[in-house]
Protein backbone atom coordinates (compact mmCIF):
# COMPACT_ATOMS: atom_id res chain seq x y z
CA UNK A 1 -18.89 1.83 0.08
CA UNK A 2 -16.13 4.25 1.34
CA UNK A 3 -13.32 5.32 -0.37
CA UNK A 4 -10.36 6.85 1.45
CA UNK A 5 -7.56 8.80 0.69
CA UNK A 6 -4.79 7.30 2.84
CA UNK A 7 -1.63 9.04 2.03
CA UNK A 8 1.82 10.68 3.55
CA UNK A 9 2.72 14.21 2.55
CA UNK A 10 5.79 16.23 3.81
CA UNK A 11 5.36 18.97 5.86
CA UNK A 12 5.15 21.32 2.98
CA UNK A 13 3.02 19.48 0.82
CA UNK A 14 4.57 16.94 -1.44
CA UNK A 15 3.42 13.03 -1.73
CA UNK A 16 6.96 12.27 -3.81
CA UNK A 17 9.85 14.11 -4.18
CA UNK A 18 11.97 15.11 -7.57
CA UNK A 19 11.86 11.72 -9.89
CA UNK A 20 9.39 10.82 -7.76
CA UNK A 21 11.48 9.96 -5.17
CA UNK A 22 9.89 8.08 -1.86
CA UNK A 23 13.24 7.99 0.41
CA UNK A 24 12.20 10.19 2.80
CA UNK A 25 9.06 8.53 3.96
CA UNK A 26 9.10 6.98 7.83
CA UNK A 27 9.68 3.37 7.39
CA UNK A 28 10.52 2.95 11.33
CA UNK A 29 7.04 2.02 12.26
CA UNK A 30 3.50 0.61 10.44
CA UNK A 31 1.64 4.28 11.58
CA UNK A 32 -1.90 2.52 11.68
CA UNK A 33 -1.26 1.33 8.23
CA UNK A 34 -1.77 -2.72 8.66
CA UNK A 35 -4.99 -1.62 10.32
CA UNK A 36 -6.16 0.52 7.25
CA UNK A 37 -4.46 -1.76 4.85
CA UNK A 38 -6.74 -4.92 6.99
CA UNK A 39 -9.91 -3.23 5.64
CA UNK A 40 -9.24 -2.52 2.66
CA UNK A 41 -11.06 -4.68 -0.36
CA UNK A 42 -10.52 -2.41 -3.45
CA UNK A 43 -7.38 0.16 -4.18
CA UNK A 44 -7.71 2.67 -7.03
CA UNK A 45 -4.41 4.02 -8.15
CA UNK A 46 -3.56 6.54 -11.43
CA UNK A 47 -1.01 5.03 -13.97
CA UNK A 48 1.64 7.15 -12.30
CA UNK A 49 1.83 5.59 -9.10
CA UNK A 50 0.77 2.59 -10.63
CA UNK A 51 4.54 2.53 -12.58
CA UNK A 52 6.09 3.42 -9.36
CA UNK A 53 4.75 0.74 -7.35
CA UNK A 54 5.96 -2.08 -10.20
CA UNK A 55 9.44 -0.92 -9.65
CA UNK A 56 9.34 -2.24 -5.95
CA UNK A 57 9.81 -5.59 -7.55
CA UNK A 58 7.34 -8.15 -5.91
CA UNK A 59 3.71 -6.79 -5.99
CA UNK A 60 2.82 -5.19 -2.40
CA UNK A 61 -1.08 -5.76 -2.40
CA UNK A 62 -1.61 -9.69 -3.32
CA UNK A 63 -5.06 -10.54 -2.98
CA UNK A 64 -6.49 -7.22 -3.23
CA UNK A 65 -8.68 -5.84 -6.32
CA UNK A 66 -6.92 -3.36 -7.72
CA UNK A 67 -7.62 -0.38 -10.51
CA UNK A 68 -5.34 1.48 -12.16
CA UNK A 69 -7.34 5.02 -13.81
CA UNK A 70 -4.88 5.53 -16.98
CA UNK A 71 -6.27 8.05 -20.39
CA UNK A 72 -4.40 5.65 -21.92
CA UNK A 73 -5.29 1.96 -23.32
CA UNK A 74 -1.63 0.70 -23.57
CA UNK A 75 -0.91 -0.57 -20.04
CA UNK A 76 -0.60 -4.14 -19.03
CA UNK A 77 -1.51 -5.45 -15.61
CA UNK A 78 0.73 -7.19 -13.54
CA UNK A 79 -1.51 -9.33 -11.93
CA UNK A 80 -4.80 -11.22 -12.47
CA UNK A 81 -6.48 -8.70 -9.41
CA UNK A 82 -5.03 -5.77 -11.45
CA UNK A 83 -7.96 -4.13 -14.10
CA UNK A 84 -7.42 -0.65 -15.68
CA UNK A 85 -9.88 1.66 -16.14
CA UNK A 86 -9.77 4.79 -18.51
CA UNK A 87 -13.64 5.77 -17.94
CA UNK A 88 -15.68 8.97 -15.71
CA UNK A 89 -14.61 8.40 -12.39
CA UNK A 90 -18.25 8.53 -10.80
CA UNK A 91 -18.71 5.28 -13.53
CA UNK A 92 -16.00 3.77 -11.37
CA UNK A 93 -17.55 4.12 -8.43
CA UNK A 94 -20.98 3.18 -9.24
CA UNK A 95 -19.17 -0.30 -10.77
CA UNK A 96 -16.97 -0.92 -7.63
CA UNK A 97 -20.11 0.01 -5.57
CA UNK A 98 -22.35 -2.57 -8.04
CA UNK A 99 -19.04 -5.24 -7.44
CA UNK A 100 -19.54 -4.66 -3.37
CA UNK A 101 -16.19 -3.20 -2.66
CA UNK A 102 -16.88 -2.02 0.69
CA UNK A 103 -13.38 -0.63 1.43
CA UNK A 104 -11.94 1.26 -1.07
CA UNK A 105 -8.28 3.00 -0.96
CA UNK A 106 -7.29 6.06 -3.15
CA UNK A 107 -3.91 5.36 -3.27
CA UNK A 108 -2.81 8.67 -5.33
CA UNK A 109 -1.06 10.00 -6.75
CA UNK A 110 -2.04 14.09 -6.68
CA UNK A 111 -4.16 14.34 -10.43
CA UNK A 112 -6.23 11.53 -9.13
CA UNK A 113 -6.63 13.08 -5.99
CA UNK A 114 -7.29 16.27 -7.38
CA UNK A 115 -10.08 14.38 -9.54
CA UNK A 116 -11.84 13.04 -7.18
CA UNK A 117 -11.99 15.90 -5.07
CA UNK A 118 -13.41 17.75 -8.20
CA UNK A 119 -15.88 14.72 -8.94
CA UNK A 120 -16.76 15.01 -4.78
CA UNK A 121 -15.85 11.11 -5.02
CA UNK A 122 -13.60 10.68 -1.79
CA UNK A 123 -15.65 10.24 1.79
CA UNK A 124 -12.49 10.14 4.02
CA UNK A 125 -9.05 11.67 4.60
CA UNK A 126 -5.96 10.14 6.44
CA UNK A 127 -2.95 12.67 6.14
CA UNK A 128 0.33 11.15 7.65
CA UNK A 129 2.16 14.32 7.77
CA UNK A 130 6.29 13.80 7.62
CA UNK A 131 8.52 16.32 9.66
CA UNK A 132 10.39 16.44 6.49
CA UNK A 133 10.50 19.80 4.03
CA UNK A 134 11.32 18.72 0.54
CA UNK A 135 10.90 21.97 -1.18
CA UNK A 136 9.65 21.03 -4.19
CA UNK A 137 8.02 17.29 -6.09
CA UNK A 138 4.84 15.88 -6.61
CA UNK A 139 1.91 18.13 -4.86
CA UNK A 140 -0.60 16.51 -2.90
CA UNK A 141 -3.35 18.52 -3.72
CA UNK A 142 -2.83 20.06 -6.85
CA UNK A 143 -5.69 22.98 -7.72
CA UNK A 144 -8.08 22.72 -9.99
CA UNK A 145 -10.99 21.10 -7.66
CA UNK A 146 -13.80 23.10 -5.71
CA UNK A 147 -13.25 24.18 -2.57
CA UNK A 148 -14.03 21.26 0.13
CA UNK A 149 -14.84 21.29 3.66
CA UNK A 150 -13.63 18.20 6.02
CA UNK A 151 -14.79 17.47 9.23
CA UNK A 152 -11.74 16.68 11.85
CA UNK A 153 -12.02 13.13 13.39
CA UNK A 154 -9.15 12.82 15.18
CA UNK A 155 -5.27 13.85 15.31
CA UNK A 156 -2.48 10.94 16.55
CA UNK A 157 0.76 12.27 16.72
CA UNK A 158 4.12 9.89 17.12
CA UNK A 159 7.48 10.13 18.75
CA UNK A 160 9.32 10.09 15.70
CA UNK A 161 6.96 13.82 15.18
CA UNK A 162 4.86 12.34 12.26
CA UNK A 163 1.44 13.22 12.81
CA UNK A 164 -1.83 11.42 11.26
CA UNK A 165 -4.84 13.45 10.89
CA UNK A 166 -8.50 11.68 10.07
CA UNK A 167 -10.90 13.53 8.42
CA UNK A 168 -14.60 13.27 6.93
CA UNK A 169 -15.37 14.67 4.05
CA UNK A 170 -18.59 16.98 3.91
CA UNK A 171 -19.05 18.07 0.76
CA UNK A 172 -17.92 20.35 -2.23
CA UNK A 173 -18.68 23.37 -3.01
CA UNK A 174 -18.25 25.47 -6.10
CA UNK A 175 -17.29 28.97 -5.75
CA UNK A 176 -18.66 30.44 -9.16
């Protein structure tokens, strides 16, 4: 099983801006997404994001298993594929691993990043970096995990200056 962290960021940083705010994302082409996306079994996403994503209106990932990581016990799914999950994120893996998701996509947003880079739980990185500077929002890697080196896989960048970068990650390592 893989998971992968397959996420845009602005320039400076930022997966969302003020009030979580998604405007400024490149909606002009798919970006390698529907290839990804075509993979993909199993999405994990934190409560956050997972409230976000319901306001689009009709679900955008029919069909696929999806589990929202919430502390809290109060959250209804929206759809039969949707199962949350307030557990030890390593438990999560070894059950999606036991359930043969092969494909698994971190979805975000940054604390659950930031978890399971402390955890060591993500294997790959796809960065679509936006030529856009939003100054300040939601951070896409928020500290607070050890420090972890990636392996470069490839760089593609586009016309419209978005770049994608593809990394592997190696490991973690704590610096105490």
């Amino acid at each position: 099983m893989t998971v992968t962290l397959f996420i845009a960021t602005s320039l400076d940083g930022y997966i969302a801006g003020p009030d979580d705010d998604l405007s400024w994302l490149f909606t002009d082409a798919d970006y390698g997404f529907s290839s990804f996306y075509s993979q993909v079994d199993t999405l994990i996403m934190g409560r956050g994001t997972y409230e976000v994503v319901r306001k689009f209106g009709e679900w955008p990932y029919p069909g696929k298993k999806t589990v929202v990581v919430s502390r809290k016990g109060d959250l209804e799914p929206s759809t039969a594929d949707t199962k949350v999950f307030n557990g030890e994120l390593p438990e999560l893996v070894k059950l999606l691993d036991k359930q043969e998701s092969k494909a698994v996509w971190l979805v975000g947003g940054g604390e659950l990043v930031r978890s399971f880079l402390a955890a060591g739980l993500i294997d790959r990185i796809t960065v679509s970096l936006h030529p856009v500077l939003l100054g300040k929002g939601i951070p896409l890697f928020p500290g607070g995990f050890p420090k972890t080196v990636l392996i470069f896989e490839s760089a593609h960048p586009f016309e419209s200056g978005l770049v994608q970068l593809n990394y592997h990650v190696m490991s973690n390592f704590d610096d105490e």
